[in-house]
N, C-alpha and C. Protein backbone atom coordinates (compact mmCIF):
# COMPACT_ATOMS: atom_id res chain seq x y z
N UNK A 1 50.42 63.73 -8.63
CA UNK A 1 50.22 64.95 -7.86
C UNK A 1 51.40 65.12 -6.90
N UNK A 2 52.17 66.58 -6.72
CA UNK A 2 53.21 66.75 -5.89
C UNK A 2 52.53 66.62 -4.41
N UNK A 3 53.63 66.06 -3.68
CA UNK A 3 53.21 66.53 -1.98
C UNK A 3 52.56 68.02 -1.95
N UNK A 4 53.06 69.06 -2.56
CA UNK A 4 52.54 70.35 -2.29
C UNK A 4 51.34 70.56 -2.45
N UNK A 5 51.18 70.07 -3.61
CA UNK A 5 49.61 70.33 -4.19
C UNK A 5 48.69 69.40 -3.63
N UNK A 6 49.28 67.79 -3.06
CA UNK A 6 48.50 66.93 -2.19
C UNK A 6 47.96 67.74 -1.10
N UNK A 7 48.84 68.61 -0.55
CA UNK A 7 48.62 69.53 0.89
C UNK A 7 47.34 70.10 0.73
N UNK A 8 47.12 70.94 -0.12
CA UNK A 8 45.93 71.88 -0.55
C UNK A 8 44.54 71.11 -0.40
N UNK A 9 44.66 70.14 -0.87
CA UNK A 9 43.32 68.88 -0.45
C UNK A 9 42.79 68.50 0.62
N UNK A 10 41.44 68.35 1.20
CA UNK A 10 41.03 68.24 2.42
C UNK A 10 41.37 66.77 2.85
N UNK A 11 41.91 66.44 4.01
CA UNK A 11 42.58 64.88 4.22
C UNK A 11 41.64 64.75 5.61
N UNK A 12 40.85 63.97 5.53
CA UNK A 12 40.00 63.15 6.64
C UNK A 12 41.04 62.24 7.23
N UNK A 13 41.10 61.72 8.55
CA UNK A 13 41.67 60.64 8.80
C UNK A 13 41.37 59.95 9.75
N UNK A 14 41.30 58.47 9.71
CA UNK A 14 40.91 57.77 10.41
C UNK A 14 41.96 56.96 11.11
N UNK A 15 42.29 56.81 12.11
CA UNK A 15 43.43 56.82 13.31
C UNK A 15 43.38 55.46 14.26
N UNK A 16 43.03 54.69 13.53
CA UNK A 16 42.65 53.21 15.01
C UNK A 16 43.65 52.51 15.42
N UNK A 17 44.04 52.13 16.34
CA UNK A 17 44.83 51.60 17.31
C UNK A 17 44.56 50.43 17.44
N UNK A 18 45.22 49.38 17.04
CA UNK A 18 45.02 48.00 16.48
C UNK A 18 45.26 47.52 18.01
N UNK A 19 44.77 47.75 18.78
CA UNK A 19 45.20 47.12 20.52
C UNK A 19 43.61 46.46 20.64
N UNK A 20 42.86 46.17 19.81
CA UNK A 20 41.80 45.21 20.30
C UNK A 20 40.78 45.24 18.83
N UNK A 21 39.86 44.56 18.83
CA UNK A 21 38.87 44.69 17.85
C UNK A 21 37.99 46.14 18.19
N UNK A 22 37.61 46.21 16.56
CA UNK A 22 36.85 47.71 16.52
C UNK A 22 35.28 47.38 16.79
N UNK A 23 35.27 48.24 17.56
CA UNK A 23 33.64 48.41 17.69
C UNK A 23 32.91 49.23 17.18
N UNK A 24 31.42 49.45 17.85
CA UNK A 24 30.06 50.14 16.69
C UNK A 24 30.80 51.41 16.94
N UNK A 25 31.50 52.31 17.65
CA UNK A 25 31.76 53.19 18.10
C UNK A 25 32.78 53.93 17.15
N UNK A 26 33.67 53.28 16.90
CA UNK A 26 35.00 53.04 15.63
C UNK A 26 34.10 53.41 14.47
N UNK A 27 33.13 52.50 14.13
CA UNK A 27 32.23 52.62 12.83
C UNK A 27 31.66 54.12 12.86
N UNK A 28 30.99 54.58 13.75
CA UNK A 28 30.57 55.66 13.98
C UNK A 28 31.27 56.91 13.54
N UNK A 29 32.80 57.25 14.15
CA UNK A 29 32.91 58.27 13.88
C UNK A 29 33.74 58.01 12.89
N UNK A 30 34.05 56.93 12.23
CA UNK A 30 34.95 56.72 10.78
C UNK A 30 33.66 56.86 10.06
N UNK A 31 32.66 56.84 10.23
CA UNK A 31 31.30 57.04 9.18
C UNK A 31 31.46 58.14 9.29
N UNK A 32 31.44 59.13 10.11
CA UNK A 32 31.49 60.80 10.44
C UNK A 32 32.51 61.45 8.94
N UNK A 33 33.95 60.97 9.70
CA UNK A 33 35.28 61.32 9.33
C UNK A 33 34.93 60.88 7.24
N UNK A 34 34.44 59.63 6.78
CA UNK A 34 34.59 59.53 5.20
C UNK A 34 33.29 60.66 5.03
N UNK A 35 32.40 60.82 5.43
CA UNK A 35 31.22 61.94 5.21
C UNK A 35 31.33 62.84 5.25
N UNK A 36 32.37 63.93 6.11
CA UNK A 36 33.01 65.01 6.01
C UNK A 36 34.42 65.24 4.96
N UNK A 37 35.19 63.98 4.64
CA UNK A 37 36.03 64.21 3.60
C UNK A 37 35.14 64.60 2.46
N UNK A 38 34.36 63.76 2.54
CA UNK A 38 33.47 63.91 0.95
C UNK A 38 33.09 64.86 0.53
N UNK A 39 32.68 65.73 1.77
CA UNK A 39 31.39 66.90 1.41
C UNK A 39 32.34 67.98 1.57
N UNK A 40 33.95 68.22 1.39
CA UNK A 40 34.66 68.86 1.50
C UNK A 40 35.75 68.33 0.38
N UNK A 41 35.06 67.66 -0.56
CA UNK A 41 35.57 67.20 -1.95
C UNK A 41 36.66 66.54 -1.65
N UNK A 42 37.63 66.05 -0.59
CA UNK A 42 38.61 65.25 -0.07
C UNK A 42 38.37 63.92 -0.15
N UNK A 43 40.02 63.69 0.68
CA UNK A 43 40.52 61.93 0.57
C UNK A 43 40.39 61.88 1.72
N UNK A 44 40.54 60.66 2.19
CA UNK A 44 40.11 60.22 3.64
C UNK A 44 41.69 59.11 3.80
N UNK A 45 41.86 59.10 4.82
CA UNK A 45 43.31 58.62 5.04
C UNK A 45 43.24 57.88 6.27
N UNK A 46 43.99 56.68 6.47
CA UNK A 46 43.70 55.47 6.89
C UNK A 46 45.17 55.18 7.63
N UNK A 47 45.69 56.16 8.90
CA UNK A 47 46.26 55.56 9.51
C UNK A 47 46.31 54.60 10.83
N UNK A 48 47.05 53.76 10.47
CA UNK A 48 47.16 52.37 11.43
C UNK A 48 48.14 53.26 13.30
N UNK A 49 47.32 53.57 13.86
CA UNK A 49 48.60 53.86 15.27
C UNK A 49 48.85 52.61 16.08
N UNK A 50 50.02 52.00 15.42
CA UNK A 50 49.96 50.59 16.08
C UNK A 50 51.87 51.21 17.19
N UNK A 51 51.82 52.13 17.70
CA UNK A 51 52.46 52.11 18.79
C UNK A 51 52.81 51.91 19.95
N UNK A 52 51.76 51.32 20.05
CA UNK A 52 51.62 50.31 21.50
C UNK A 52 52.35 49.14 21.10
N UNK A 53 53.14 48.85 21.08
CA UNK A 53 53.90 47.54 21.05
C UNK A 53 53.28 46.65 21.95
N UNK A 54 53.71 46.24 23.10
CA UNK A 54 52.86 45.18 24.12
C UNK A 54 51.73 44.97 23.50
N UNK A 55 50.76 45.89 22.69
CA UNK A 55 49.27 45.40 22.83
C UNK A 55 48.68 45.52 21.33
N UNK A 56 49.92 45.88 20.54
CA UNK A 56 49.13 45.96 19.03
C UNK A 56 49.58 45.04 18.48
N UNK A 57 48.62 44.01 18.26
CA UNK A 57 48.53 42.66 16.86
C UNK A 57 48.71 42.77 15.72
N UNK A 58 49.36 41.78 14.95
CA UNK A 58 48.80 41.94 13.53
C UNK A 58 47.58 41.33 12.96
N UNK A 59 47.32 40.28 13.78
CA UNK A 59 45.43 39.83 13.50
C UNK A 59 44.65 41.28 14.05
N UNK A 60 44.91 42.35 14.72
CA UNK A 60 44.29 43.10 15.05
C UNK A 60 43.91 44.23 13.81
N UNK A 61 45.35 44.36 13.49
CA UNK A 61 45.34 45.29 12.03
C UNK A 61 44.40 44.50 10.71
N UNK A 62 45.05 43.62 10.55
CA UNK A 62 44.17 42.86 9.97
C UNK A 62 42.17 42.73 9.81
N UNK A 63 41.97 42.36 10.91
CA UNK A 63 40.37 42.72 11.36
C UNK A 63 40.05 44.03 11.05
N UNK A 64 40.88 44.68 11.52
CA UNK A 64 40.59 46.47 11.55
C UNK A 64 40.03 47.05 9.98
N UNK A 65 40.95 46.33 9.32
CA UNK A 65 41.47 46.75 7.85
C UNK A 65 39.38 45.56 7.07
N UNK A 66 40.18 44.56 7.51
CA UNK A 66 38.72 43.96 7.12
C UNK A 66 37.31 44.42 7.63
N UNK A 67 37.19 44.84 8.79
CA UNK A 67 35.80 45.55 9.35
C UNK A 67 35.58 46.24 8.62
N UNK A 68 36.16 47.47 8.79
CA UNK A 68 36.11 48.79 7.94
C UNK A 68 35.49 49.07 6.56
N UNK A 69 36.23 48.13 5.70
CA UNK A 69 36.15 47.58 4.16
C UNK A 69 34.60 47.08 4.49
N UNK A 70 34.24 45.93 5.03
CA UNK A 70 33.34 45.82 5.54
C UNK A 70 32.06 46.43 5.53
N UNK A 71 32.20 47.66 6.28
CA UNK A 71 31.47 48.31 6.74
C UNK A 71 30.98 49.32 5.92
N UNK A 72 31.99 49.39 4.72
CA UNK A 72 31.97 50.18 3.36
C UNK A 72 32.46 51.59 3.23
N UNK A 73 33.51 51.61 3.95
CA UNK A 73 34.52 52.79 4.38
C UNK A 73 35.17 52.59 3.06
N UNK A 74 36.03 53.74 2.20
CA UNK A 74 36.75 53.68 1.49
C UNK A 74 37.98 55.05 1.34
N UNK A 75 38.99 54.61 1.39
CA UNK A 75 39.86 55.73 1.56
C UNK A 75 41.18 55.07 0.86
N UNK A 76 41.76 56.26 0.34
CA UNK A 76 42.32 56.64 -0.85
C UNK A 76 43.93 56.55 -0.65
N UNK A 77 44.03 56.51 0.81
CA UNK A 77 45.15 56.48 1.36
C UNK A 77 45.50 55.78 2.65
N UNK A 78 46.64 54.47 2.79
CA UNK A 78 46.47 53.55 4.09
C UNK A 78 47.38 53.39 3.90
N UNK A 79 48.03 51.91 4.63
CA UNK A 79 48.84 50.99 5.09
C UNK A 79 48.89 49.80 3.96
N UNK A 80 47.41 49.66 3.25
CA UNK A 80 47.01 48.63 3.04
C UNK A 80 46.93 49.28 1.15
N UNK A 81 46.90 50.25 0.95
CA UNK A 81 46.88 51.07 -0.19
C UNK A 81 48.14 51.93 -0.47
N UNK A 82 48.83 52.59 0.35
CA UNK A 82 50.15 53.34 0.09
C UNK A 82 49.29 54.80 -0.35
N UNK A 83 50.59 55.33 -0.78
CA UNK A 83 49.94 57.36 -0.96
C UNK A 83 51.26 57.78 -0.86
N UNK A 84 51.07 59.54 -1.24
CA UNK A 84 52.38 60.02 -1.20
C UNK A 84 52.77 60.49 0.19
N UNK A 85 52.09 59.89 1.41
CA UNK A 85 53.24 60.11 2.42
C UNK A 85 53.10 58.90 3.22
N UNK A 86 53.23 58.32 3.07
CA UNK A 86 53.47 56.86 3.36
C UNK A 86 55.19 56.71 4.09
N UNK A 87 55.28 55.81 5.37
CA UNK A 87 54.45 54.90 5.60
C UNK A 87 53.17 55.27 6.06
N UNK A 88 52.32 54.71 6.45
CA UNK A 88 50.56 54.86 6.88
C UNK A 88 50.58 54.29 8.51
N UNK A 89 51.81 53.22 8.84
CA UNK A 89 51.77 52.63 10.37
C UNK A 89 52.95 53.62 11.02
N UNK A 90 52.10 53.61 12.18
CA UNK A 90 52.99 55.04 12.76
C UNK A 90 54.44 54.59 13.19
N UNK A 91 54.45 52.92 13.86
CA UNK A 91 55.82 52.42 14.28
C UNK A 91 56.81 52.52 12.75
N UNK A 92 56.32 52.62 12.21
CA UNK A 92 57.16 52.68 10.78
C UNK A 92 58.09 54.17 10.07
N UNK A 93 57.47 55.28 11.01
CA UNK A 93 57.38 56.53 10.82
C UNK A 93 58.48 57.04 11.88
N UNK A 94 58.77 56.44 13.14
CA UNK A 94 60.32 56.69 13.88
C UNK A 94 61.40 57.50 13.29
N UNK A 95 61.60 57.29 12.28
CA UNK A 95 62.87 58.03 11.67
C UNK A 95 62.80 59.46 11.46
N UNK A 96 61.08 59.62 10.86
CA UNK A 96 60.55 61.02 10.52
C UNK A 96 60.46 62.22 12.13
N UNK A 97 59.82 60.98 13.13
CA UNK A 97 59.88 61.91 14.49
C UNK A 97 60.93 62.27 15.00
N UNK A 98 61.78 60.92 15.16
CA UNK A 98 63.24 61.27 15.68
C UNK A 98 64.15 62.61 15.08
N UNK A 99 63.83 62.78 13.56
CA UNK A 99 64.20 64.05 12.45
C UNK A 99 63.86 65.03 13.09
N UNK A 100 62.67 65.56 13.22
CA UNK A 100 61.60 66.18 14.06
C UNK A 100 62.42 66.83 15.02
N UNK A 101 62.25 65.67 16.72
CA UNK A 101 62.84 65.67 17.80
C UNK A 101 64.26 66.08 17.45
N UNK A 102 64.92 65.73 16.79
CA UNK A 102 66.61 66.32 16.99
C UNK A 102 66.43 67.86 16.55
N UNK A 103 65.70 68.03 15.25
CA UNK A 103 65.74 69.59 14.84
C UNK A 103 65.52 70.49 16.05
N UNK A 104 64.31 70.29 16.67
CA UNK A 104 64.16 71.01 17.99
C UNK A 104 65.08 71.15 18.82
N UNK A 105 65.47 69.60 19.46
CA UNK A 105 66.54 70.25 20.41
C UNK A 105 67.91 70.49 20.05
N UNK A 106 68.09 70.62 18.66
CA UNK A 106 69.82 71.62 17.95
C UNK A 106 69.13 72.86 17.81
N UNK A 107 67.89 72.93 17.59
CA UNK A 107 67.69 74.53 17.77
C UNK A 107 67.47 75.29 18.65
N UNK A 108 67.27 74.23 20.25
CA UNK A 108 67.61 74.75 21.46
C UNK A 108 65.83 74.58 21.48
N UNK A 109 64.99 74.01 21.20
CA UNK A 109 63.56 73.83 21.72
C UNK A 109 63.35 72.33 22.36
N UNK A 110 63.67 72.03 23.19
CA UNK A 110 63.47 71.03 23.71
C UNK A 110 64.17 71.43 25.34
N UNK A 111 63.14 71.37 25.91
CA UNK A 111 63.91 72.02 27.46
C UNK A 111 62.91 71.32 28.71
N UNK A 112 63.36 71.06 29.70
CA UNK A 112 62.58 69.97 30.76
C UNK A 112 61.25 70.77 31.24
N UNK A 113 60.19 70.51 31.82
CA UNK A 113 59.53 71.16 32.31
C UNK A 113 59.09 70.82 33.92
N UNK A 114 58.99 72.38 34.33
CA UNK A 114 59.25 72.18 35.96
C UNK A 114 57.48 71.64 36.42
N UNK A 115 56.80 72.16 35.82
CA UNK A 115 55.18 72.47 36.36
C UNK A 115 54.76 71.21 36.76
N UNK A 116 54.44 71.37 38.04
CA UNK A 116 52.93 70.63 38.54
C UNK A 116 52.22 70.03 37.39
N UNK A 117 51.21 69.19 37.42
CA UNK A 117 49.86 69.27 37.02
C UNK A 117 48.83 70.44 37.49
N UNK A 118 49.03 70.88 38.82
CA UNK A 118 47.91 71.80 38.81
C UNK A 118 48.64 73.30 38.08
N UNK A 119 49.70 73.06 37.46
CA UNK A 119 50.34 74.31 37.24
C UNK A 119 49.92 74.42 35.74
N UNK A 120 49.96 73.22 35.30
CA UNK A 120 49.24 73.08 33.85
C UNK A 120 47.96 73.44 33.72
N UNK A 121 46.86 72.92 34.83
CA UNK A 121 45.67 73.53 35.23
C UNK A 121 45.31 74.19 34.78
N UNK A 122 45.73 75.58 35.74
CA UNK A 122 46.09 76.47 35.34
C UNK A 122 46.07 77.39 34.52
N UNK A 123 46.92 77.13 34.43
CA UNK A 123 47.59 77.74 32.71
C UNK A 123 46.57 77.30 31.69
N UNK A 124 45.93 76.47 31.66
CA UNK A 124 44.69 76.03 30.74
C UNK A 124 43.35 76.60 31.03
N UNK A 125 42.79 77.25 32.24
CA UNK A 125 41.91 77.55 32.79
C UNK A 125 42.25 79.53 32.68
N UNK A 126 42.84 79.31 32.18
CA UNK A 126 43.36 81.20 32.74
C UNK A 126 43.07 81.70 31.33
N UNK A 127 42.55 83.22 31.18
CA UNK A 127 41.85 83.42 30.26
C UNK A 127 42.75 83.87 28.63
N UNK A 128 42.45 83.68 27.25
CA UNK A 128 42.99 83.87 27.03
C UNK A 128 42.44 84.81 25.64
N UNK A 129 42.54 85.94 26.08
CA UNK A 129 41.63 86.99 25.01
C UNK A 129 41.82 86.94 23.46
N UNK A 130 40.69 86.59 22.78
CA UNK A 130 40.73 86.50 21.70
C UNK A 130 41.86 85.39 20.72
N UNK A 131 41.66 84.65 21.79
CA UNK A 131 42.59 82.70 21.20
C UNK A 131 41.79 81.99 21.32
N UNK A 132 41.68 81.41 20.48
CA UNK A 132 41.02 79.95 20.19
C UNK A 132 41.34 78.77 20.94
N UNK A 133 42.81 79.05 20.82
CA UNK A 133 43.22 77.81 21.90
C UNK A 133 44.47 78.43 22.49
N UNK A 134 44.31 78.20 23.73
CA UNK A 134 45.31 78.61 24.87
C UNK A 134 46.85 78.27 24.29
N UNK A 135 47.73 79.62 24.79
CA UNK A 135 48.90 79.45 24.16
C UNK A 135 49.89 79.18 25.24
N UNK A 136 50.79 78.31 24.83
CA UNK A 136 52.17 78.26 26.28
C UNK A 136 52.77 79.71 26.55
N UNK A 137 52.90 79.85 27.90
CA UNK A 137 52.97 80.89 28.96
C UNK A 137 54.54 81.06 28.37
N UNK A 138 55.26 80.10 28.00
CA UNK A 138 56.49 80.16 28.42
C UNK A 138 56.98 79.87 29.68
N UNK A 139 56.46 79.18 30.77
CA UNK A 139 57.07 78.92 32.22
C UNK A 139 58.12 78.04 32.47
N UNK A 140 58.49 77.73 31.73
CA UNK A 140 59.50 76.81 31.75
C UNK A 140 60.82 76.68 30.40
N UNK A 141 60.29 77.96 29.51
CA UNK A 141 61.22 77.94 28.62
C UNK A 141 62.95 78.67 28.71
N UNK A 142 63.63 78.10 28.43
CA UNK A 142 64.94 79.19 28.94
C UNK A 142 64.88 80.36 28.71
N UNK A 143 65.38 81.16 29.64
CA UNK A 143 65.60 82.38 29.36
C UNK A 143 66.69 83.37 28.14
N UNK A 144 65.89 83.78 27.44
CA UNK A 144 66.44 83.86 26.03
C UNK A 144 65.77 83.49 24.85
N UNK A 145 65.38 82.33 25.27
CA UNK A 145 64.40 81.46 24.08
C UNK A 145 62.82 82.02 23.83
N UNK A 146 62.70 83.08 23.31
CA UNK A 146 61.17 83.45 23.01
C UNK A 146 60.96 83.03 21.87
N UNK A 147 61.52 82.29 21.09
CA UNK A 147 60.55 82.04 20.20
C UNK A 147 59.46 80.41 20.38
């Protein structure tokens, strides 16, 4: 199957952060997350966010990977399985963000921001007719740059 046509498929994903053992809580909404891939005829996808350096193990990943299995989670796409967008561990994936991050700021989107926290507030609290989710004001974007 092409990446393109992979796209079209409903992708569940389960996101744990190997910085300690998983708890009933982990189980919970990864029980949620494979139950909604399913019933939306999808794959369920199994990434590792081990970006915490200081605090992410590899006995941690490990356990994680074994609980889960465990627990009778099954997904189609990991760390521990591969897929077509792999890698699955996010420290592994650097090259793809950094790609990312440079496109933006050669295209001139990457610019400092002046705001407060309560300026963010704000701007989150202020109404926004007929949006789903609040859109940036632009307060801090250069002048020129509307897109």
């Amino acid at each position: 199957m092409t990446k393109a046509a992979n796209r079209s498929i409903y992708r569940g994903r389960l996101a744990p952060s190997p910085t300690g053992y998983l708890h009933l809580g982990h189980a919970r909404t990864f029980c949620i997350a494979q139950q909604r891939a399913r019933s939306h005829g999808g794959i369920l996808v199994l990434r590792n966010e081990d970006l915490d350096r200081a605090r992410c193990r590899a006995e941690f990943v490990e356990a994680m990977l074994e609980d889960l299995s465990w627990f009778g989670l099954k997904w189609e796409e990991g760390p521990d399985v591969g897929g077509p967008f792999a890698p699955y561990s996010q420290s592994e994936r650097r090259l793809y963000y950094q790609a990312g991050f440079d496109k933006l700021r050669t295209g001139g989107f990457v610019y400092p921001c002046r705001c407060s926290r309560q300026d963010v507030l704000r701007a989150l609290q202020a109404p926004h007719a007929g949006e789903d989710e609040p859109i940036y004001p632009g307060t801090c974007r250069p002048k020129g740059n509307s897109t």
